[in-house]
C-alpha atoms as a PDB file:
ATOM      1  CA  UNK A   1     -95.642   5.388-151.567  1.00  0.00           C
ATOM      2  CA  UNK A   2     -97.831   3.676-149.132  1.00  0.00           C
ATOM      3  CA  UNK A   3    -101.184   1.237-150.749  1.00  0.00           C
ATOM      4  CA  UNK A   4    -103.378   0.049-148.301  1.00  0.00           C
ATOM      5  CA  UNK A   5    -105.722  -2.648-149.750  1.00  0.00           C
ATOM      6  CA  UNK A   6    -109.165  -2.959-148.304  1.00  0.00           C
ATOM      7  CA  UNK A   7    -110.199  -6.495-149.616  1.00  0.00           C
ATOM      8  CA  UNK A   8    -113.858  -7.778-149.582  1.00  0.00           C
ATOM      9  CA  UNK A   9    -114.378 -10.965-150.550  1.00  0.00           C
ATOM     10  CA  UNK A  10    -114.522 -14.158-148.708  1.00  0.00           C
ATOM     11  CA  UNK A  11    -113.268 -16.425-151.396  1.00  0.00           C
ATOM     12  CA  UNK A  12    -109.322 -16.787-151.969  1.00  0.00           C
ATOM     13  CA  UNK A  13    -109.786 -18.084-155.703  1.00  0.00           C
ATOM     14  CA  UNK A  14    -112.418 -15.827-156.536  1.00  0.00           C
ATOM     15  CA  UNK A  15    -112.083 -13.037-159.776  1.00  0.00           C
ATOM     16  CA  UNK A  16    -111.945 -10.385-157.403  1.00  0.00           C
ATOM     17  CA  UNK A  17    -109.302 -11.744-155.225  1.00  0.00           C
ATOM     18  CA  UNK A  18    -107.376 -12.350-158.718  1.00  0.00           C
ATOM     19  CA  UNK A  19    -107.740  -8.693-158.769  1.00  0.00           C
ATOM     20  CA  UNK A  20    -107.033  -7.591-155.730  1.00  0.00           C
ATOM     21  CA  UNK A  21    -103.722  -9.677-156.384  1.00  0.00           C
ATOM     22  CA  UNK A  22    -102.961  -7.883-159.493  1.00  0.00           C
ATOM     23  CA  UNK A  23    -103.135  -4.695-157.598  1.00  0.00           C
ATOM     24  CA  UNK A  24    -100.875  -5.312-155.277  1.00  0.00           C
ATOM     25  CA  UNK A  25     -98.121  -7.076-157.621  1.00  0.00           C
ATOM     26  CA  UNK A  26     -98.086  -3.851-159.752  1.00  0.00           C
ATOM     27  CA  UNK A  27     -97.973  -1.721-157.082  1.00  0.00           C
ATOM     28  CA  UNK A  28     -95.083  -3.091-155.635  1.00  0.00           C
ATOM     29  CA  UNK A  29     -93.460  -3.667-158.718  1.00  0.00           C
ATOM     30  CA  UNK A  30     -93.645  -0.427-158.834  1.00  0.00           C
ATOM     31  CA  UNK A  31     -91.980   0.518-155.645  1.00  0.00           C
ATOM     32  CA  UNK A  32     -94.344   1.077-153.347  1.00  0.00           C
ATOM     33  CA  UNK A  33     -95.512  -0.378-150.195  1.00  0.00           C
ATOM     34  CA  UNK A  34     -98.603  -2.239-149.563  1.00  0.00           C
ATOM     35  CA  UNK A  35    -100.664  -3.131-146.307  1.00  0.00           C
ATOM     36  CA  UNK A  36    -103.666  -5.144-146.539  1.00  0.00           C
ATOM     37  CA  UNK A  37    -107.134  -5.922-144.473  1.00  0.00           C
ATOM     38  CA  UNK A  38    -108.426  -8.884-146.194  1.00  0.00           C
ATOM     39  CA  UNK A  39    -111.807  -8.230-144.237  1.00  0.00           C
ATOM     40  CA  UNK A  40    -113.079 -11.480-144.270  1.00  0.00           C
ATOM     41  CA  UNK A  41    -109.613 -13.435-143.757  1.00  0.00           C
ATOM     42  CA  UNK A  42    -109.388 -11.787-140.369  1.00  0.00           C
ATOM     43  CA  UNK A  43    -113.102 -12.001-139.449  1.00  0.00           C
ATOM     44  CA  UNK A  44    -113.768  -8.190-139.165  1.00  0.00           C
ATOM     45  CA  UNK A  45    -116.886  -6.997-137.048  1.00  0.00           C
ATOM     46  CA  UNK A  46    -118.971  -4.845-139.507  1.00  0.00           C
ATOM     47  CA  UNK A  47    -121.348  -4.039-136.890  1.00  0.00           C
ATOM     48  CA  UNK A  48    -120.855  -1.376-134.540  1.00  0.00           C
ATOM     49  CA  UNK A  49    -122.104  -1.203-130.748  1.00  0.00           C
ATOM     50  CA  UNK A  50    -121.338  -0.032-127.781  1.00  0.00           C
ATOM     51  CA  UNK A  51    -118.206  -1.981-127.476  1.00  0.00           C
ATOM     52  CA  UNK A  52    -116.795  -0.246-129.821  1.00  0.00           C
ATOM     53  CA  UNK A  53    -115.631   2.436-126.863  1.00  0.00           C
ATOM     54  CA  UNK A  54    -113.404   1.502-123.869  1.00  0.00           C
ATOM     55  CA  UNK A  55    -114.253   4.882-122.358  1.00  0.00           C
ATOM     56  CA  UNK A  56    -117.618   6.529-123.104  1.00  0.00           C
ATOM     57  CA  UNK A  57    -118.125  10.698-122.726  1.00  0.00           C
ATOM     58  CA  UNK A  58    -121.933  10.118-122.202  1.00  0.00           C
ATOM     59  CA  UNK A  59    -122.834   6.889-120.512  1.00  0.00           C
ATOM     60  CA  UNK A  60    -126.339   7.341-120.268  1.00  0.00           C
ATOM     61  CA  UNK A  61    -127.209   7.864-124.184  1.00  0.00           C
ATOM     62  CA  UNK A  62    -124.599   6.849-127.084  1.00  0.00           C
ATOM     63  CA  UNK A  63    -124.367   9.200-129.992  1.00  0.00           C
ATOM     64  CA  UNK A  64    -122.021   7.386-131.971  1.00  0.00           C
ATOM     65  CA  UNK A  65    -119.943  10.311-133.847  1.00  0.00           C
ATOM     66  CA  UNK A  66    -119.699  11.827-130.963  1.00  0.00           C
ATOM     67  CA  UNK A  67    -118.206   8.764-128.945  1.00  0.00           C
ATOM     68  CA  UNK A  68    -115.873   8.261-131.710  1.00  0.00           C
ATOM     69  CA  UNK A  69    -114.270  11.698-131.212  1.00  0.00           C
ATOM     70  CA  UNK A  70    -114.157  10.965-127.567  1.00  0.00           C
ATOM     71  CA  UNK A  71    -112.711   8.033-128.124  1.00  0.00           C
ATOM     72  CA  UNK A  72    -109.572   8.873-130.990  1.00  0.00           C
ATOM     73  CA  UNK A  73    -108.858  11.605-128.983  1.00  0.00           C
ATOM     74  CA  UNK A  74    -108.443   9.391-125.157  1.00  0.00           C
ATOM     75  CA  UNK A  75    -107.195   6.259-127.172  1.00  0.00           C
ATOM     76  CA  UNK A  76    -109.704   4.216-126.353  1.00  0.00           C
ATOM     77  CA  UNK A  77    -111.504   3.094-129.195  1.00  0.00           C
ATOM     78  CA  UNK A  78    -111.797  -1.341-129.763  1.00  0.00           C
ATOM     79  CA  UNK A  79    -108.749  -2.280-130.862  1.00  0.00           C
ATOM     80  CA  UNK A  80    -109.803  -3.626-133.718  1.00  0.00           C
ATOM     81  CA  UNK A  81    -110.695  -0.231-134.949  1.00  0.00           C
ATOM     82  CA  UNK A  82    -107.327   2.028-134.043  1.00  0.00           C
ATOM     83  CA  UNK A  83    -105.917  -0.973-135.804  1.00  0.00           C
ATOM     84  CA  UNK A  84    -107.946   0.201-139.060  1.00  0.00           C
ATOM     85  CA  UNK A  85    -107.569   4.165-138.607  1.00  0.00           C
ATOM     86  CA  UNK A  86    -103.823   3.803-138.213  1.00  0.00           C
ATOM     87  CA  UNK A  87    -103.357   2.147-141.836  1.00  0.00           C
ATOM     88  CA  UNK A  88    -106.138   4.449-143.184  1.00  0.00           C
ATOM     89  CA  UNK A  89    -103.746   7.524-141.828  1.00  0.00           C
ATOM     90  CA  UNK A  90    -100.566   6.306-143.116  1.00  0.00           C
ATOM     91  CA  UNK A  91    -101.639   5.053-146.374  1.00  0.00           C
ATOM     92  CA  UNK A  92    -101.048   7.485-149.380  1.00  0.00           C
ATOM     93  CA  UNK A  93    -103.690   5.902-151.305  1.00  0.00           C
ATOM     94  CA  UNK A  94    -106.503   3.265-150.271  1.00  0.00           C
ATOM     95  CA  UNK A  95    -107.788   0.665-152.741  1.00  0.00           C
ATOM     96  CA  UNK A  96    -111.244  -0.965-152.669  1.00  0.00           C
ATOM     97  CA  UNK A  97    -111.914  -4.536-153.886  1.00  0.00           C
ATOM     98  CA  UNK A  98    -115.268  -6.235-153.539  1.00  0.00           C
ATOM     99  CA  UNK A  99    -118.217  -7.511-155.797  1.00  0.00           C
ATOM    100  CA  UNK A 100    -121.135  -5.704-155.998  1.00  0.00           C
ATOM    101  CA  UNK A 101    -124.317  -7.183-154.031  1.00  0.00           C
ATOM    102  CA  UNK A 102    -127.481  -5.869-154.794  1.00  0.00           C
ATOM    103  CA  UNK A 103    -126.770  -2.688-156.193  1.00  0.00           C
ATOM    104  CA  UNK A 104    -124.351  -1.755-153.372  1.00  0.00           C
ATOM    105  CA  UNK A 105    -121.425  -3.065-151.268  1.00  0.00           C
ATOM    106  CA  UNK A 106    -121.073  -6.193-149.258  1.00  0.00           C
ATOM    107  CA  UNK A 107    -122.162  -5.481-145.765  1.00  0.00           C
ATOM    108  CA  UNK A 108    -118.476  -6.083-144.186  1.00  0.00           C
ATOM    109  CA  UNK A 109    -117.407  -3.479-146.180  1.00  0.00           C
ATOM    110  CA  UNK A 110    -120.112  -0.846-145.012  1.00  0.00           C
ATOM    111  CA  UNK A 111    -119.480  -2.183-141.345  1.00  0.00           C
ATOM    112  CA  UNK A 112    -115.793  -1.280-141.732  1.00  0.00           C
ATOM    113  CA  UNK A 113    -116.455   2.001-143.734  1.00  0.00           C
ATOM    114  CA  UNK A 114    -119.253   2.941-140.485  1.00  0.00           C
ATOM    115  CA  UNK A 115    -116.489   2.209-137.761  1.00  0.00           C
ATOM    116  CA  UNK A 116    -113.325   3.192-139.372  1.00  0.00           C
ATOM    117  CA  UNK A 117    -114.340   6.612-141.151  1.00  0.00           C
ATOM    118  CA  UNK A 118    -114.696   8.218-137.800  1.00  0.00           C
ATOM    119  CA  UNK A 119    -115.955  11.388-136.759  1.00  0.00           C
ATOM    120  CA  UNK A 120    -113.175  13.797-136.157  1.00  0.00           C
ATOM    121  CA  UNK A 121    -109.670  12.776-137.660  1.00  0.00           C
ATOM    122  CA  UNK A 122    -111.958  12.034-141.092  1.00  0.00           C
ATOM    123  CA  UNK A 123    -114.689  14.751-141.105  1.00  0.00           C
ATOM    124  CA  UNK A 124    -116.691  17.191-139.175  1.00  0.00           C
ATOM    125  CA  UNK A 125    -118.311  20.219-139.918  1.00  0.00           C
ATOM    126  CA  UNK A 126    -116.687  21.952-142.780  1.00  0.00           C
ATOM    127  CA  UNK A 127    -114.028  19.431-142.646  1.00  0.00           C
ATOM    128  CA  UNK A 128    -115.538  17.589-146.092  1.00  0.00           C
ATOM    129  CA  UNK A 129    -115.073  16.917-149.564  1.00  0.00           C
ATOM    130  CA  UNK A 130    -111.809  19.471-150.465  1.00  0.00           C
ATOM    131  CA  UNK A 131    -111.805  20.055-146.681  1.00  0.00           C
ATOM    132  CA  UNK A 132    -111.925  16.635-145.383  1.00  0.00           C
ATOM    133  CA  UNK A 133    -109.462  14.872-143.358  1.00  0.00           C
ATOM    134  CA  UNK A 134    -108.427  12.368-145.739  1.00  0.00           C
ATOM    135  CA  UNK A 135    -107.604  15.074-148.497  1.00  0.00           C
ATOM    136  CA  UNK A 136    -104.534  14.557-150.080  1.00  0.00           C
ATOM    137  CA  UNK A 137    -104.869  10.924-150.453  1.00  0.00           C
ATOM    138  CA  UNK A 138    -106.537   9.230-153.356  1.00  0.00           C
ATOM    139  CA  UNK A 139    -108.585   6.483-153.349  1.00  0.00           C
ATOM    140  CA  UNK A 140    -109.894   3.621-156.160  1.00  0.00           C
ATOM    141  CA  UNK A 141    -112.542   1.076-156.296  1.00  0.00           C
ATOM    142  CA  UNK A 142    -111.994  -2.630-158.404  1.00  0.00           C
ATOM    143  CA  UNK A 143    -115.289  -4.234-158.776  1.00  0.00           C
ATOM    144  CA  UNK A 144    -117.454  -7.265-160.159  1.00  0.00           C
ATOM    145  CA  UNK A 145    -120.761  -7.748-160.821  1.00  0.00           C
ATOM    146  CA  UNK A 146    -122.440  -9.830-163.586  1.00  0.00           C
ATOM    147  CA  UNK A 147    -124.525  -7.166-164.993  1.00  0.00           C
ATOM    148  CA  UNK A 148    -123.173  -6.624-168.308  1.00  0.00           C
ATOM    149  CA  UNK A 149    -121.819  -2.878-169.520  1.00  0.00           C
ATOM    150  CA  UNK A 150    -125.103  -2.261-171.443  1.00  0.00           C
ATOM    151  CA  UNK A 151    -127.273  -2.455-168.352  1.00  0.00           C
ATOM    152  CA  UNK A 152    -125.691   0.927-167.235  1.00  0.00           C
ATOM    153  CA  UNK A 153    -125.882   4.458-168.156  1.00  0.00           C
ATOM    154  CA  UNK A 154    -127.965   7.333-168.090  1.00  0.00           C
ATOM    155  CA  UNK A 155    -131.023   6.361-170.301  1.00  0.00           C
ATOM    156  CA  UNK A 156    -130.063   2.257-169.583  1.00  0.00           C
ATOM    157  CA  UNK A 157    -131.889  -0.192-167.429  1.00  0.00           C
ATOM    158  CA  UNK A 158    -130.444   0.228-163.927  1.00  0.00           C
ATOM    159  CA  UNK A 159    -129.107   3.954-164.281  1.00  0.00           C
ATOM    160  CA  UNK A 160    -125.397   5.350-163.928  1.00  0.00           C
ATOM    161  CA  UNK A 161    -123.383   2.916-161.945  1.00  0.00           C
ATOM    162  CA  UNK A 162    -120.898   5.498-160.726  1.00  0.00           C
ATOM    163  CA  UNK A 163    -123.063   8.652-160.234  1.00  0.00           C
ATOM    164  CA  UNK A 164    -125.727   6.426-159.595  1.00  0.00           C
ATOM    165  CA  UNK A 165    -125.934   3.203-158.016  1.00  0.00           C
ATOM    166  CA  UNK A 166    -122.485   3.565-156.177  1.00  0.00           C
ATOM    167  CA  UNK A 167    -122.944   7.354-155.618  1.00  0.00           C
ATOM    168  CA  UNK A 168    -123.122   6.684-151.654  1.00  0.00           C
ATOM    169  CA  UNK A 169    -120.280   5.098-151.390  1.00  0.00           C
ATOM    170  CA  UNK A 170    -117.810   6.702-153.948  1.00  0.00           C
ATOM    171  CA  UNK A 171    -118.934  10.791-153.168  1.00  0.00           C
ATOM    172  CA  UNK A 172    -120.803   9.641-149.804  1.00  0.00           C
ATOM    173  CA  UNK A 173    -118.330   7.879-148.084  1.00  0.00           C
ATOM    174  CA  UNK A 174    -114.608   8.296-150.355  1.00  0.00           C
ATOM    175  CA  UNK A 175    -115.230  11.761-151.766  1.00  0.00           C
ATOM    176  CA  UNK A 176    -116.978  12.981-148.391  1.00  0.00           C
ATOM    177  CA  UNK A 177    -113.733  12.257-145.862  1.00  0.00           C
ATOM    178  CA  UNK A 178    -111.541  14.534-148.634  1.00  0.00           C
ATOM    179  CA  UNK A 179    -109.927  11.486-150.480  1.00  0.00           C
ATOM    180  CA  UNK A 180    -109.769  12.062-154.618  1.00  0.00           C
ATOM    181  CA  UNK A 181    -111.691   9.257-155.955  1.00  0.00           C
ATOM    182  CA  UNK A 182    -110.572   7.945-159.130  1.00  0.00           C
ATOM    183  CA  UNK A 183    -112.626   6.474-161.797  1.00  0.00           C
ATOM    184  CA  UNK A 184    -113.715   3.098-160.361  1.00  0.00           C
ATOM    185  CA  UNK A 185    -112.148  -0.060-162.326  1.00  0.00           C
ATOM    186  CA  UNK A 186    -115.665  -2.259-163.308  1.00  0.00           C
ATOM    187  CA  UNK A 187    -115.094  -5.844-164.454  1.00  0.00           C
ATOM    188  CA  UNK A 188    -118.627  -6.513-166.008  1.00  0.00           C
ATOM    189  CA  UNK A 189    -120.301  -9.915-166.167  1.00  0.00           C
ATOM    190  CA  UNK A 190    -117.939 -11.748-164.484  1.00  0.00           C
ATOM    191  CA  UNK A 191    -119.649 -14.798-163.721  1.00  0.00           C
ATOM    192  CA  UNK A 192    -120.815 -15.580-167.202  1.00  0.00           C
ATOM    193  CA  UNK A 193    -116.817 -15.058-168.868  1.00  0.00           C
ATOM    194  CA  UNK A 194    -114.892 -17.768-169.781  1.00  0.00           C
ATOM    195  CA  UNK A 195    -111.144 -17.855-169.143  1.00  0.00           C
ATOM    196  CA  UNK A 196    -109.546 -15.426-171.826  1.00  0.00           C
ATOM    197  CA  UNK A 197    -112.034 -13.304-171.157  1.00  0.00           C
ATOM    198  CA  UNK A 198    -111.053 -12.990-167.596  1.00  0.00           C
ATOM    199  CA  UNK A 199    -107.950 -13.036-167.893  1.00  0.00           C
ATOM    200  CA  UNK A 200    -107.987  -9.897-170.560  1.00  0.00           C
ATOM    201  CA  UNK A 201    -109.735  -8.259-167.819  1.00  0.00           C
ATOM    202  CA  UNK A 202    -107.266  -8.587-165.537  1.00  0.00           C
ATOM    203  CA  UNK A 203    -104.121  -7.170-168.206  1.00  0.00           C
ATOM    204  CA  UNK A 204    -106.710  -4.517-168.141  1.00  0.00           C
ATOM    205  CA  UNK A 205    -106.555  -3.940-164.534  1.00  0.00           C
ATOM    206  CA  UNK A 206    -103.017  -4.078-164.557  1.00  0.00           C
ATOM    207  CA  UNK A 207    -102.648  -1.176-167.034  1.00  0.00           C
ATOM    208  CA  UNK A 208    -104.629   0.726-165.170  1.00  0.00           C
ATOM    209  CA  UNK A 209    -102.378   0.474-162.034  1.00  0.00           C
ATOM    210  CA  UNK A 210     -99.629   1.309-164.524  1.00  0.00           C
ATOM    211  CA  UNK A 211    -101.553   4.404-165.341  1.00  0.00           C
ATOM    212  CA  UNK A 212    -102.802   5.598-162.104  1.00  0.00           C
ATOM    213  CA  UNK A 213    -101.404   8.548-162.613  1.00  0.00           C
ATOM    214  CA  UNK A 214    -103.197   9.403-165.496  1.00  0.00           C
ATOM    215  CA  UNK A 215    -106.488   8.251-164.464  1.00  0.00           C
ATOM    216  CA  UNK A 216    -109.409  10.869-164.224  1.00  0.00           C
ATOM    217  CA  UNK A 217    -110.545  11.684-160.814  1.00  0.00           C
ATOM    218  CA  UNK A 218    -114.571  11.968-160.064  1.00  0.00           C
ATOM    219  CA  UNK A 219    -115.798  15.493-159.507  1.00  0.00           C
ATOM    220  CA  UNK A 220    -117.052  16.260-155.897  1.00  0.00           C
ATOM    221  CA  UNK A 221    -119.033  19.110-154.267  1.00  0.00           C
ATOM    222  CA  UNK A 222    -116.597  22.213-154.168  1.00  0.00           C
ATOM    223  CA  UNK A 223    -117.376  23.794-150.657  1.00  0.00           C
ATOM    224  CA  UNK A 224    -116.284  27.397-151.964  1.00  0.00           C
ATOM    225  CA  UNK A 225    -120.086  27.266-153.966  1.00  0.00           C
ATOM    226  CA  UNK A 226    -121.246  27.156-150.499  1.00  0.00           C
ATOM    227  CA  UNK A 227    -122.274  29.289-147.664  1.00  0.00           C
ATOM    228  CA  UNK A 228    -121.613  28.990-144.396  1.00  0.00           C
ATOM    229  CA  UNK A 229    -125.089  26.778-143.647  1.00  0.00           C
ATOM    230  CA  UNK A 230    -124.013  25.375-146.492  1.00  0.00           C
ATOM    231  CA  UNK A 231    -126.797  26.694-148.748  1.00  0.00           C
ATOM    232  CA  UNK A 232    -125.721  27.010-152.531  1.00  0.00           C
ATOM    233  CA  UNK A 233    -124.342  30.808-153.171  1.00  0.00           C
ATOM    234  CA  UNK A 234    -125.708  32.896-155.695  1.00  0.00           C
ATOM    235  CA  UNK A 235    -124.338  32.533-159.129  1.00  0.00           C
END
């Protein structure tokens, strides 16, 4: 089995790089390979441009989704990127590892998620969700924020966290390319824990490597309940 880490966080003794540590060790003490773009360590561009295409099919006006067909298919996308798409493409399942900022993802991680998950080998058309190109892989997300548990729900003070807050990138980004998302792993209120409590999170995180197996995977949109134009179908 192939892991592919995608690794978010600048600092090398921070919780989350603790995690993303515990990951991998299990993993490969489990047998399985694992690849990693530590997106910070290797100073990824999050913003795309232009220069993101060696060879353009329209010169005179960029639509980027289109360009990134054009350029997967002629080989001439940045380096940087191919780099990216190739571990994407051989990985078996991708794992996510940031903090939460402001109710969302750090920006290097949307940069890489708006450059790598290109138009074409990931999606297109009917090509999403069940369809996607990604399906057949699974995908998880290990996260910190200091909000504690109680701050989350449906009837709580910021709203579902999953289903919610992290809805765009877990269905809109994960779910949409065909991946099955697993339930995320949330380590709440990180900053404010002292040291057992951390490091019970992490024997936590650990068992739930153990377990991937048995882990529940998040529901997506089921393209059969849709028509062609994608309109719901009568029920």
């Amino acid at each position: 089995m192939q892991v592919h880490i995608i690794h978010a966080q600048s600092e090398a003794d921070s919780f989350v790089t603790a995690m993303r540590n515990v990951i991998a060790e299990r993993f490969e003490a489990g047998g399985a390979t694992v690849s990693h773009s530590d997106l910070y360590a290797m100073g990824f561009n999050p913003v795309l441009s232009p220069a993101d295409f060696g060879e353009r099919k329209d010169s005179a006006h960029l639509t980027y989704a289109l360009e990134q067909r054009h350029g997967f298919e002629t080989g001439s996308l940045a380096p940087d990127i191919l780099r990216e798409i190739e571990h994407v493409l051989a990985a078996d399942i991708l794992v996510f590892t940031f903090p939460l900022f402001w109710f969302s993802v750090p920006a290097i991680l949307k940069g890489w998620i708006d450059r790598v998950f290109i138009s074409g080998p990931f999606y297109g058309g009917r090509r999403i969700y069940g369809q996607g190109g990604l399906a057949g892989k699974r995908a998880m997300a290990a996260f910190s924020l200091g909000g504690r548990e109680a701050m989350f729900g449906p009837h709580h003070l910021h709203g579902q966290l999953e289903r919610g807050m992290l809805r765009h990138f877990l269905q809109g980004a994960l779910g949409y390319v065909g991946l099955a998302v697993l339930e995320p792993f949330v380590a709440y209120h990180v900053p404010y824990l002292d040291i057992s409590a951390r490091a019970d999170l992490l024997e936590r995180l650990a068992d739930y490597v153990d377990r991937l197996d048995d882990m529940p995977v998040m529901a997506m949109p089921d393209l059969a309940q849709f028509g062609p134009d994608f309109s719901p179908l009568a029920r």
